[in-house]
N, C-alpha and C. Protein backbone atom coordinates (compact mmCIF):
# COMPACT_ATOMS: atom_id res chain seq x y z
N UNK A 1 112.83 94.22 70.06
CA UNK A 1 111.62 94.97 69.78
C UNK A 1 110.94 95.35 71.10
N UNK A 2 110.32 96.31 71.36
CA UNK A 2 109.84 97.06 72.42
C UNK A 2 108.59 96.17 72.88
N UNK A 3 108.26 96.22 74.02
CA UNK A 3 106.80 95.51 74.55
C UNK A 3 105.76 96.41 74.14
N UNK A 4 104.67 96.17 74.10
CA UNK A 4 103.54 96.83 73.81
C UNK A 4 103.25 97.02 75.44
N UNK A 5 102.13 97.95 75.24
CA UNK A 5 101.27 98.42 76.24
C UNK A 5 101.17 97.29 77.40
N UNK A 6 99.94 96.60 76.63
CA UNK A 6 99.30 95.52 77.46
C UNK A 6 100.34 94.36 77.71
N UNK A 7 101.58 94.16 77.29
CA UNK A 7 102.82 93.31 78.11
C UNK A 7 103.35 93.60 79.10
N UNK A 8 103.46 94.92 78.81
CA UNK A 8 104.06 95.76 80.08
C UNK A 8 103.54 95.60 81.30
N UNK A 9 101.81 96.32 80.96
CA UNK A 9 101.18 95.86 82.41
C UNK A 9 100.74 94.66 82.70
N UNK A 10 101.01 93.78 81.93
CA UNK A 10 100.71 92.37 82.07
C UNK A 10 101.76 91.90 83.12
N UNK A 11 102.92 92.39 82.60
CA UNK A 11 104.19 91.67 83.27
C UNK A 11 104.34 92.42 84.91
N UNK A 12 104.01 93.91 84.98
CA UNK A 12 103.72 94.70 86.39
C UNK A 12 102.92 93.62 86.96
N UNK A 13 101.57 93.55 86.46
CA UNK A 13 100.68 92.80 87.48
C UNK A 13 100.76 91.19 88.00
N UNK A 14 101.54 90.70 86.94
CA UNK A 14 102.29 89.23 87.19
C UNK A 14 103.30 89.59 88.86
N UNK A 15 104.06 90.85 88.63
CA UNK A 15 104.94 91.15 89.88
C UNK A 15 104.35 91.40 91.26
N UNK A 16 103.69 92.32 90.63
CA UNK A 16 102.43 92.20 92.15
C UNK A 16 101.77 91.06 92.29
N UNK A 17 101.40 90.29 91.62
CA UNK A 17 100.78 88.75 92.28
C UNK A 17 102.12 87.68 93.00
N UNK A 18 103.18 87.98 92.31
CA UNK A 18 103.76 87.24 93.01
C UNK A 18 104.30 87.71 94.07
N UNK A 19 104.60 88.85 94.78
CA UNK A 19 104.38 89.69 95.60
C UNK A 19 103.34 89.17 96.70
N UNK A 20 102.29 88.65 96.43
CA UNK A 20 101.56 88.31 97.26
C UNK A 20 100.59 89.10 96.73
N UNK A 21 99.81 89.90 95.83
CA UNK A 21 98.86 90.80 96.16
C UNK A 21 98.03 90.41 95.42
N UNK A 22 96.85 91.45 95.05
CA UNK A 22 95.72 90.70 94.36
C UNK A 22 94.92 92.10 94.18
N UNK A 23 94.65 91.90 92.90
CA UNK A 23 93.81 93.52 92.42
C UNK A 23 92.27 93.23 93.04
N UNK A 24 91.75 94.51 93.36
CA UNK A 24 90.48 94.85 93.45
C UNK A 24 89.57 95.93 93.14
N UNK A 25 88.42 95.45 92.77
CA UNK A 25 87.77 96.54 92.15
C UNK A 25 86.72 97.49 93.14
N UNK A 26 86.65 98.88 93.00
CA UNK A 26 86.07 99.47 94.12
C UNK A 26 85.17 100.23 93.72
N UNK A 27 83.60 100.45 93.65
CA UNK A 27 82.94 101.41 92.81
C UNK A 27 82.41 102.53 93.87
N UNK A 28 83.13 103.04 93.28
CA UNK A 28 82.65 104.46 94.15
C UNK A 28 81.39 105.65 93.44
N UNK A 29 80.73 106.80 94.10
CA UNK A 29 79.98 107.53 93.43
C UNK A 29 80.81 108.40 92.21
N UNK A 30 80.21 108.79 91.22
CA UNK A 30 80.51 109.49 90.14
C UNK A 30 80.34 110.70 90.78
N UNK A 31 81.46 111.52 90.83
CA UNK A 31 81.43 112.31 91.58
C UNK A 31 81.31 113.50 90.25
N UNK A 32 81.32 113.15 89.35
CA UNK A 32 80.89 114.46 88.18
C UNK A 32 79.55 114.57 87.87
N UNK A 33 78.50 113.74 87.96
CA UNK A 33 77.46 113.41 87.93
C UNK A 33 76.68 114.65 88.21
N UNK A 34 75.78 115.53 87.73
CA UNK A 34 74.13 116.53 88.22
C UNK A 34 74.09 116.21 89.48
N UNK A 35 74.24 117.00 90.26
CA UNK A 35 73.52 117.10 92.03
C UNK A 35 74.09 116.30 92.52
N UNK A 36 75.20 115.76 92.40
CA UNK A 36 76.45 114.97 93.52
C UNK A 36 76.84 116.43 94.51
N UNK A 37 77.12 117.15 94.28
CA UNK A 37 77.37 117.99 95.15
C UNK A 37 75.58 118.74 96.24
N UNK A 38 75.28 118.52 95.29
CA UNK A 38 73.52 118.82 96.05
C UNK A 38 73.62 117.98 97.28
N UNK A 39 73.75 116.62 96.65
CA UNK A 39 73.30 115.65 97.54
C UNK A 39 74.19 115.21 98.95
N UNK A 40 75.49 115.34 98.43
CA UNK A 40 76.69 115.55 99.64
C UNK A 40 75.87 116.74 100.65
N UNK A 41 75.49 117.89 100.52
CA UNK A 41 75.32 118.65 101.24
C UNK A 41 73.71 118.11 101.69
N UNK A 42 73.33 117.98 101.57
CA UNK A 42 71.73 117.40 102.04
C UNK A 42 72.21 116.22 102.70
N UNK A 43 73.14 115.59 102.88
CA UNK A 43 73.60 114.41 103.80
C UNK A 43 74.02 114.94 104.91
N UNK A 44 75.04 115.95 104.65
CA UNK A 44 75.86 116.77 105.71
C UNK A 44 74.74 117.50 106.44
N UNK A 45 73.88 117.79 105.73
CA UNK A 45 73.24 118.93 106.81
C UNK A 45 72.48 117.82 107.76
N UNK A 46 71.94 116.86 107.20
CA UNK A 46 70.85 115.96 107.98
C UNK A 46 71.72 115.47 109.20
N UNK A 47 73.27 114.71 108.77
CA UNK A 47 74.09 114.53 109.76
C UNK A 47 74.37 115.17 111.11
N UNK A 48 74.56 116.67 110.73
CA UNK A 48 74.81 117.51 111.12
C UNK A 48 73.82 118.11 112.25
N UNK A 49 72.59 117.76 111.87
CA UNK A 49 71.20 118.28 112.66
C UNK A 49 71.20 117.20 113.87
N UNK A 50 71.68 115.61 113.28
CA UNK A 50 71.24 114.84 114.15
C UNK A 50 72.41 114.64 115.08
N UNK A 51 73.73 114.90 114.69
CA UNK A 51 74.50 115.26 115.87
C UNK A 51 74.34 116.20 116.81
N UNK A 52 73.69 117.27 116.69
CA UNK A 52 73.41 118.36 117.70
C UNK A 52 72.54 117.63 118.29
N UNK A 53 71.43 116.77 118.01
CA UNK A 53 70.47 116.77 118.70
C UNK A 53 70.77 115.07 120.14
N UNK A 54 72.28 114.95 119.61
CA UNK A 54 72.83 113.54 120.53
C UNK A 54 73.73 114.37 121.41
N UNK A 55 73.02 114.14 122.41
CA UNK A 55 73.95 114.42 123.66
C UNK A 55 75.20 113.68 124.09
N UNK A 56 74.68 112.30 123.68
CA UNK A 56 75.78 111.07 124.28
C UNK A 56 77.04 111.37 122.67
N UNK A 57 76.65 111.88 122.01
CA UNK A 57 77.53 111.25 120.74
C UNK A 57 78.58 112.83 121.15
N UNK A 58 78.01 113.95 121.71
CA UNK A 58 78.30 115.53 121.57
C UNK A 58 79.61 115.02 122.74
N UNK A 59 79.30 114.39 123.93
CA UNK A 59 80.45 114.00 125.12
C UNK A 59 81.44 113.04 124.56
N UNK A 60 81.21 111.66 123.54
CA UNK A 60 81.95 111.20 122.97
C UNK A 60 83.04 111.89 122.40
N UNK A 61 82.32 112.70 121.54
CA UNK A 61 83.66 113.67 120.65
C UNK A 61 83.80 114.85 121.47
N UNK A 62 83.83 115.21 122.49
CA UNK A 62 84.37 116.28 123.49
C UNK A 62 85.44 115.44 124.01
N UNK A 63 85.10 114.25 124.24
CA UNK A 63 86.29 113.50 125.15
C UNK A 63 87.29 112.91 124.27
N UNK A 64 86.91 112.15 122.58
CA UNK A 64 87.82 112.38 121.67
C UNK A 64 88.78 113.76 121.71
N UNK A 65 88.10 114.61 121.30
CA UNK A 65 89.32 115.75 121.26
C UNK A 65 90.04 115.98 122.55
N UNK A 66 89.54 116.11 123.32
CA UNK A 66 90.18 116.11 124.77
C UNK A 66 91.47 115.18 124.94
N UNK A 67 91.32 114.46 124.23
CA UNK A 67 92.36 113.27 123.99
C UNK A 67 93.93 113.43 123.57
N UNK A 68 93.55 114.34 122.35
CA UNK A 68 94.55 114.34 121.30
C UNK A 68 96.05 115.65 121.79
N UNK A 69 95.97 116.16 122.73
CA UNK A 69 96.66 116.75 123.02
C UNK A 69 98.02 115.97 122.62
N UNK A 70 98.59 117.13 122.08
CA UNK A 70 100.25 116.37 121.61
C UNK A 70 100.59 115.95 120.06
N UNK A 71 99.62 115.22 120.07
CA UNK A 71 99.17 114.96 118.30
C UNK A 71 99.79 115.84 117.59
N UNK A 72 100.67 114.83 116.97
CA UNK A 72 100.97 115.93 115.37
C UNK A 72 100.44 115.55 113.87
N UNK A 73 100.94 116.27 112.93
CA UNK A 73 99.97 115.76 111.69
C UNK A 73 101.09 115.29 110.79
């Protein structure tokens, strides 16, 4: 007779523990949510204002990129 659903992944996640691993749970923003996209951009822009206004952070990432010559993706 066939396993059900919940044996199946019962028996997967038994393999990954003995594997060594261990589940975790991660809550991230609801990204479907009213004004998630509003609010991403009202972060970005504030970010964005206060990096122009850092000199030390503007030479950091000049000398980051300056770096990467060669780099592939």
């Amino acid at each position: 007779m066939p396993k059900t659903l919940n044996e199946r992944v019962q028996k997967y996640r038994d393999g990954l523990r003995r594997a060594g691993l261990r589940p975790v749970q991660i809550w991230v923003p609801d990204t479907r949510l009213p004004g998630f996209v509003q609010e991403c951009q009202r972060q970005s822009r504030l970010l964005a204002s206060s990096d122009l206004a850092d000199a030390q952070l503007q030479r950091l990432m000049d000398d980051a990129l300056a770096d990467v010559d060669g780099w592939t993706a």
